[in-house]
Protein backbone atom coordinates (compact mmCIF):
# COMPACT_ATOMS: atom_id res chain seq x y z
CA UNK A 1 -12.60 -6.48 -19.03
CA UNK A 2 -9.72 -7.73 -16.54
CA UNK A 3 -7.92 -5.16 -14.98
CA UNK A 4 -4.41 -5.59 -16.52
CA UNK A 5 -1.54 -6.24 -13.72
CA UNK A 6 2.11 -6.30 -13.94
CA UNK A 7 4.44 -6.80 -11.00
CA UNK A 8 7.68 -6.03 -10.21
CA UNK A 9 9.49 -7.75 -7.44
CA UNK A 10 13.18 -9.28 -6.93
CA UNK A 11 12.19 -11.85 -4.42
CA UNK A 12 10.85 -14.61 -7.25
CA UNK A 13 8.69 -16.56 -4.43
CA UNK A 14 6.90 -13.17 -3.71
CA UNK A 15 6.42 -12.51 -7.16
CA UNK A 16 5.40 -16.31 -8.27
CA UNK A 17 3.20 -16.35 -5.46
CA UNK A 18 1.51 -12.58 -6.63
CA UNK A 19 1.27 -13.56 -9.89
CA UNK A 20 -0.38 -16.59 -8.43
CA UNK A 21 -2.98 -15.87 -6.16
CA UNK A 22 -3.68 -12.69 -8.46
CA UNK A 23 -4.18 -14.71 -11.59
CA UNK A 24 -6.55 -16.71 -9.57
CA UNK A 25 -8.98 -13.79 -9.40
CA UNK A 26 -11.20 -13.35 -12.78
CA UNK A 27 -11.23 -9.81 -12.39
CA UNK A 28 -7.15 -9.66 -12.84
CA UNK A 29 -4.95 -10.42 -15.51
CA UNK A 30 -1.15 -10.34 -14.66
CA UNK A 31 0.71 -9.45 -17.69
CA UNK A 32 4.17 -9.47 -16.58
CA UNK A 33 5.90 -10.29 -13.40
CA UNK A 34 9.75 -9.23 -13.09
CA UNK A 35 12.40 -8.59 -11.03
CA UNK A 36 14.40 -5.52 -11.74
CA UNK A 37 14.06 -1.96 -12.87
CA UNK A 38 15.28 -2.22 -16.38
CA UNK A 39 12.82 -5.30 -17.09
CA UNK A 40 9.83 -3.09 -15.46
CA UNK A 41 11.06 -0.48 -17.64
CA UNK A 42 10.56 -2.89 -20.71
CA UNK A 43 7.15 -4.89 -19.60
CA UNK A 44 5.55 -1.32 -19.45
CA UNK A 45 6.28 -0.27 -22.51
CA UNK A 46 5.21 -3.79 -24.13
CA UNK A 47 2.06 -4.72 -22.21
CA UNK A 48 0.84 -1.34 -21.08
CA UNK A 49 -0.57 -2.54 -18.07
CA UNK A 50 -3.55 -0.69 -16.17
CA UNK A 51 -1.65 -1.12 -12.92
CA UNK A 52 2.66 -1.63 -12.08
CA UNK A 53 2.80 -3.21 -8.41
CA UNK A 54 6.27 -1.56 -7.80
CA UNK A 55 9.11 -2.79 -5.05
CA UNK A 56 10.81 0.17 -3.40
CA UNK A 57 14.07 -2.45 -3.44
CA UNK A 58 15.42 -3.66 -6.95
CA UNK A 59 18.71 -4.92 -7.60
CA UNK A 60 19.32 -2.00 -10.07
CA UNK A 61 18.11 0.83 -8.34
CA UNK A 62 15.35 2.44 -6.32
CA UNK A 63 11.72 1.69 -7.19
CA UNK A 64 10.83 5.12 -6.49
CA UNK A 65 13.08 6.51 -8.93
CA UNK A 66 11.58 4.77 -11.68
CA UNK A 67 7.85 6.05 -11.11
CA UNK A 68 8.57 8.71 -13.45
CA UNK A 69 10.51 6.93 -16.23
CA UNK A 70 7.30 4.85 -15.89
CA UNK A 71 4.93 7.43 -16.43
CA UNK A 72 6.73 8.34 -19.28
CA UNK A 73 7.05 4.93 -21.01
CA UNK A 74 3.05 4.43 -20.72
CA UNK A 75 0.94 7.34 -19.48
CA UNK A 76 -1.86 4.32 -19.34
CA UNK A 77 -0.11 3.10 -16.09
CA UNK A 78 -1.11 3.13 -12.68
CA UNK A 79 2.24 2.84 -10.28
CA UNK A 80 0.82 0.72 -7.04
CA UNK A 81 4.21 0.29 -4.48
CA UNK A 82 4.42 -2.52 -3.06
CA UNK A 83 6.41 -2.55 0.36
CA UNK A 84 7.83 -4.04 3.50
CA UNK A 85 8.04 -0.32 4.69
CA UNK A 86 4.76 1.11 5.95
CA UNK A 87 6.06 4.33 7.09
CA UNK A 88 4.67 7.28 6.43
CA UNK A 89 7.98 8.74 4.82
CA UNK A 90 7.78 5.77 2.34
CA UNK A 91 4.28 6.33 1.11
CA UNK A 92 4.85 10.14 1.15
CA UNK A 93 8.30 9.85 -1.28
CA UNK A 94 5.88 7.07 -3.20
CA UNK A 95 2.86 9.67 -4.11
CA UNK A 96 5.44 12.90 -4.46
CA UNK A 97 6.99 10.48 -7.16
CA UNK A 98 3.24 10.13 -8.45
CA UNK A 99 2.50 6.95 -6.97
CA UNK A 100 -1.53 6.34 -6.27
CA UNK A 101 -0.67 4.64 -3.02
CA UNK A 102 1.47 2.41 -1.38
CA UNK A 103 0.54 -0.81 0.03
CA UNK A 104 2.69 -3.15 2.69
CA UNK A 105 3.39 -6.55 1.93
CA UNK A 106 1.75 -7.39 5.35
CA UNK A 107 -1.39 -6.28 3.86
CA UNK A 108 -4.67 -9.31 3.45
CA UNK A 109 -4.75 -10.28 -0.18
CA UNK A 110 -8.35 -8.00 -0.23
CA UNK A 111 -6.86 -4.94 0.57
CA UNK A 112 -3.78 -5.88 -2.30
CA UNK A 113 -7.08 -6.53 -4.99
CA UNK A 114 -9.09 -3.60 -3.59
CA UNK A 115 -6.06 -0.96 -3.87
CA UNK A 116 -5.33 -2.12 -7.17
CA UNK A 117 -9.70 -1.59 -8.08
CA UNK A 118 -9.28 1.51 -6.52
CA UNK A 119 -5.83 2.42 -8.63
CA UNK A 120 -7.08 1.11 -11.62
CA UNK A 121 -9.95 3.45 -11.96
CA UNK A 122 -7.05 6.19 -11.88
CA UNK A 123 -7.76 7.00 -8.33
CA UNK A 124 -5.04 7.53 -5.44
CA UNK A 125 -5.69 5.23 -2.24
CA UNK A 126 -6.95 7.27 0.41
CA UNK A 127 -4.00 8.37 3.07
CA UNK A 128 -5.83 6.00 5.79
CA UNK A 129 -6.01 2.80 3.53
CA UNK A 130 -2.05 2.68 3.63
CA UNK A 131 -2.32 1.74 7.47
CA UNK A 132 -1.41 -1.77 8.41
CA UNK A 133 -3.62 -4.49 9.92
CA UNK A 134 -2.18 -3.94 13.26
CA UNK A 135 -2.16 0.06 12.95
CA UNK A 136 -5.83 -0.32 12.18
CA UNK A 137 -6.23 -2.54 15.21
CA UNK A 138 -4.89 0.36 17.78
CA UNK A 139 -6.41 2.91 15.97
CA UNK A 140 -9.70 1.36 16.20
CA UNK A 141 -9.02 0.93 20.17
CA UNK A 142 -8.10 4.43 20.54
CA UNK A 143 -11.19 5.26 19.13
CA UNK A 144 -13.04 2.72 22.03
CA UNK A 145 -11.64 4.97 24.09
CA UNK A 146 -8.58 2.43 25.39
CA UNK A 147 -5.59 3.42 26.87
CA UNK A 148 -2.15 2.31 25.64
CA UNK A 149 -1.61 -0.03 28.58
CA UNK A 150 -5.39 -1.78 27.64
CA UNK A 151 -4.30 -1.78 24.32
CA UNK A 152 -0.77 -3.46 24.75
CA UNK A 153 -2.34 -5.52 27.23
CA UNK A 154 -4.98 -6.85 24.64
CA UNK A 155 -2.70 -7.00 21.95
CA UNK A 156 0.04 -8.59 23.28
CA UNK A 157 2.49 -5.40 23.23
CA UNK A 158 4.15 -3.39 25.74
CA UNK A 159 3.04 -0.33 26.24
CA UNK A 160 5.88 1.98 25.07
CA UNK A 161 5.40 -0.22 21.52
CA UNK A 162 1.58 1.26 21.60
CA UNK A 163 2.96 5.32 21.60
CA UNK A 164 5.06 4.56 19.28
CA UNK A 165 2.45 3.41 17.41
CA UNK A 166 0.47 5.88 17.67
CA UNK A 167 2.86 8.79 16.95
CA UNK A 168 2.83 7.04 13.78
CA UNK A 169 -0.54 6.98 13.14
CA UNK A 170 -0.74 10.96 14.13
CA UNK A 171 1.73 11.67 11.53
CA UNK A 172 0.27 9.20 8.52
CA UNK A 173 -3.24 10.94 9.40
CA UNK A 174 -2.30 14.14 9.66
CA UNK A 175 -3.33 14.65 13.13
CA UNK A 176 -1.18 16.38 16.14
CA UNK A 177 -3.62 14.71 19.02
CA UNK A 178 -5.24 11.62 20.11
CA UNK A 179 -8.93 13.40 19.66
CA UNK A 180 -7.63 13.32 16.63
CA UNK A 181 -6.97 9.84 15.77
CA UNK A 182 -10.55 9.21 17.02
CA UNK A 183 -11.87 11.63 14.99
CA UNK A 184 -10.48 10.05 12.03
CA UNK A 185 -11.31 6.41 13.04
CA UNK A 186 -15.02 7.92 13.22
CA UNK A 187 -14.93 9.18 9.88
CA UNK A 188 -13.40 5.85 8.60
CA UNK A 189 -15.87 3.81 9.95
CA UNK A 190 -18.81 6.60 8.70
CA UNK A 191 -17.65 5.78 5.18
CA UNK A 192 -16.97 2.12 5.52
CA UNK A 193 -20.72 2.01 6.75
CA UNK A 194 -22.01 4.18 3.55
């Protein structure tokens, strides 16, 4: 059986284009694709859906704030956020709302269809899933062993951009040190290879 999507977005070309290339995957059904928090509010309690893909920006509000009026309206439903904002603040305010996980919007549509797999089977996404493409990149270079100037060097960034980046990383992964980070980018790979 499909897993059972609804999306709320207030850009209608992001959520057309969701609903879209979602739809276009057997294992999905989209149920309802709106823009605001009131019509969220309403698709959830008609449609039920296994998984909301939740804005953090609505016209009418905060998409955070509506987690648990969400909860409440279908205890069924799975809130996924959806977001521009890959911060770590942003995911942490999403799961102390009782998110599963937050994704960014720069994500690869695999990760969007494997986080909502991974959601719908009532599981959170694990802390490091919620780092972007290009925080994977430098965290898999750190774990190479490559300074920041070989890493803004490869990737085209200037070195200052690369701490910053990883004083980022240190705080979405819990870590205080760069041993750290490459401790965690071993265990990552470990269970990717399982």
């Amino acid at each position: 059986m499909p897993t059972r999507v609804a999306i709320v977005d207030d850009h209608t070309l992001i959520r057309d284009a969701l609903s879209d290339l979602l739809s276009a995957d057997a294992s999905i059904d989209v149920v309802a694709a709106v823009g605001d928090g009131a019509a969220a509010l309403q698709s959830v309690e008609t449609t039920r859906p296994d998984v909301l893909l939740l804005d953090i920006s609505l016209p009418d509000g905060n998409g955070l704030d509506l987690i648990e009026r969400i909860h409440k309206a279908s205890r069924e439903t799975h809130v996924l956020v959806l977001s521009m904002h890959s911060e770590p603040e942003y995911a942490a305010a999403a799961r102390e709302r009782g998110a599963r996980g937050l994704i960014a919007k720069s994500a690869p549509l695999e990760e969007l269809v494997r986080a909502i797999r991974i959601v719908a089977d009532g599981d959170p996404i694990p802390i490091d899933e919620e780092l972007t493409v290009r925080e994977r990149e430098i965290l898999d270079r750190i774990a190479r062993g490559a300074a920041n100037d070989e890493i803004a060097a490869a990737l085209g960034l200037r070195p200052k951009t690369v701490e910053a980046y990883g004083r980022r990383l240190m705080t979405k992964l819990g870590v205080r040190t760069r041993a750290g980070l490459v401790g965690c980018a071993a265990a990552r790979r470990s269970a990717e290879s399982d």
